[in-house]
Protein backbone atom coordinates (compact mmCIF):
# COMPACT_ATOMS: atom_id res chain seq x y z
CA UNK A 1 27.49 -8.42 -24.96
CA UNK A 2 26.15 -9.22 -21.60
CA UNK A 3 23.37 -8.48 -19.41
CA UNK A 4 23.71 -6.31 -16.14
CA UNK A 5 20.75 -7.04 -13.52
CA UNK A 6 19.01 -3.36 -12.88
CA UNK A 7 18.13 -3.16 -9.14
CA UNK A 8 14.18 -3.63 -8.77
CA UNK A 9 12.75 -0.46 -8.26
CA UNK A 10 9.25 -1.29 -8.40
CA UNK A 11 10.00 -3.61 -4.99
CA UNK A 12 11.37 -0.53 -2.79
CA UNK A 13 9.65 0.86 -0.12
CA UNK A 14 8.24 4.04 -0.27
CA UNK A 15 11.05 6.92 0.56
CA UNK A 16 8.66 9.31 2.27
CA UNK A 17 5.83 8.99 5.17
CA UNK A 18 2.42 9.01 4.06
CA UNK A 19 0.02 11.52 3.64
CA UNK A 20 -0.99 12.89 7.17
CA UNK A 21 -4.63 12.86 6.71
CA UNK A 22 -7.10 9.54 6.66
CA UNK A 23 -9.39 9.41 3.54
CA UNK A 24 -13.21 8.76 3.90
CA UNK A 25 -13.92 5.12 3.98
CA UNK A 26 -15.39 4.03 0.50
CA UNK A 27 -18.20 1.57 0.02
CA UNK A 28 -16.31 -0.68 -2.43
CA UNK A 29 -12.63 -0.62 -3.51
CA UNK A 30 -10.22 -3.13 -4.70
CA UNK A 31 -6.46 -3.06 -3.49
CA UNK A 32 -5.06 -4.01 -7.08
CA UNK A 33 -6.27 -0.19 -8.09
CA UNK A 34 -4.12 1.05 -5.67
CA UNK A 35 -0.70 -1.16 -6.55
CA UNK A 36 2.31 1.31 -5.61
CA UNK A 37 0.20 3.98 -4.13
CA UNK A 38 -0.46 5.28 -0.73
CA UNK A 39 -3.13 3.06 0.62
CA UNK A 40 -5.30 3.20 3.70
CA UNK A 41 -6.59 -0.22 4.34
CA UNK A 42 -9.36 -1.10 6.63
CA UNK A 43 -9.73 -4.47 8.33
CA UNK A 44 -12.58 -6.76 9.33
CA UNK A 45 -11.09 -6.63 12.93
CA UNK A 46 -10.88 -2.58 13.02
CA UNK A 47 -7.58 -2.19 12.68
CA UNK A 48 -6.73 0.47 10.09
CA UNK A 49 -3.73 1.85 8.65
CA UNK A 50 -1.48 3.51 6.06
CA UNK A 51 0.35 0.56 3.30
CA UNK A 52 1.60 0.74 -0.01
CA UNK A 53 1.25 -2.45 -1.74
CA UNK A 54 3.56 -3.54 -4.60
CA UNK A 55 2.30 -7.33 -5.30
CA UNK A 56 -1.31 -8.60 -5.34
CA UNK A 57 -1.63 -12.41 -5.40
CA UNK A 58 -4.32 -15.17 -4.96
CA UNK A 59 -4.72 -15.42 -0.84
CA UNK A 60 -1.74 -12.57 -0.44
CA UNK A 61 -1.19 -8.43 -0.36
CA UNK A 62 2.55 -7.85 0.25
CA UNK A 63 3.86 -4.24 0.54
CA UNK A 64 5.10 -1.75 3.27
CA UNK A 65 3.21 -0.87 6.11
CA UNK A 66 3.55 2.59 8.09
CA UNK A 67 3.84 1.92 11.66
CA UNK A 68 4.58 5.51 12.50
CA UNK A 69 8.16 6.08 12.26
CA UNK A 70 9.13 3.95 8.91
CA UNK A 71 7.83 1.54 6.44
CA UNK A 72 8.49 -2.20 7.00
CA UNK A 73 7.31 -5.01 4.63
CA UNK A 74 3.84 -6.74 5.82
CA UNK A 75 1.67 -9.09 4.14
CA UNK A 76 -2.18 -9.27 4.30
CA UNK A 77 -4.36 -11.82 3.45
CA UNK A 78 -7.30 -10.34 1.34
CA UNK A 79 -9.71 -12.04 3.30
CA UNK A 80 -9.41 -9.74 6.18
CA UNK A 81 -9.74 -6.56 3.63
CA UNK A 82 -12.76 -4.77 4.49
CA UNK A 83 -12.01 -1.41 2.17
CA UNK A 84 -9.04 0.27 0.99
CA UNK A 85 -8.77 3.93 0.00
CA UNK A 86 -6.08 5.09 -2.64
CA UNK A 87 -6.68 8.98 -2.59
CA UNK A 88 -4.69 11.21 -4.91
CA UNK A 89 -1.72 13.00 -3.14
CA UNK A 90 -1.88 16.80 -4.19
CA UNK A 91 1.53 17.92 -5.65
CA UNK A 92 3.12 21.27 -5.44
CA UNK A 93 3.11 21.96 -8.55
């Protein structure tokens, strides 16, 4: 018996845009709640914008960030975090 290596799903990018609306800004959130969900993340320096983080580490966020057309991988350090928001995506059914 041997073992065949399963391709890493948890790692992939997201395979659709995000949502099209920008939640509410929170008052306290933590980006490891939101680990493989659509995530708006405010900075310190204003910048905001849609991510979907798949690793949380001392000094690092890594993940996919939306720059409009398609995801590409981007990593934050949490320092720079002001708030994220992980709202729930309504479904169709």
């Amino acid at each position: 018996m041997f073992f065949i290596p399963q391709p890493q799903v948890y790692m992939r990018q997201p395979q659709s845009p995000p949502p099209a609306f920008i939640p509410p800004k929170p008052e306290v959130s933590y980006v490891v709640d939101c680990l493989y969900e659509y995530t708006y993340v405010w900075l310190l320096n204003g910048d905001n914008f849609w991510f979907y983080p798949t690793r949380v580490e001392y000094g690092e966020v890594s993940g996919y960030r939306w720059n409009g057309v398609f995801w590409m991988f981007y990593g934050i350090d949490p320092r720079i975090i002001d708030v994220v928001a992980c709202p729930p995506i309504p479904t169709l059914y």
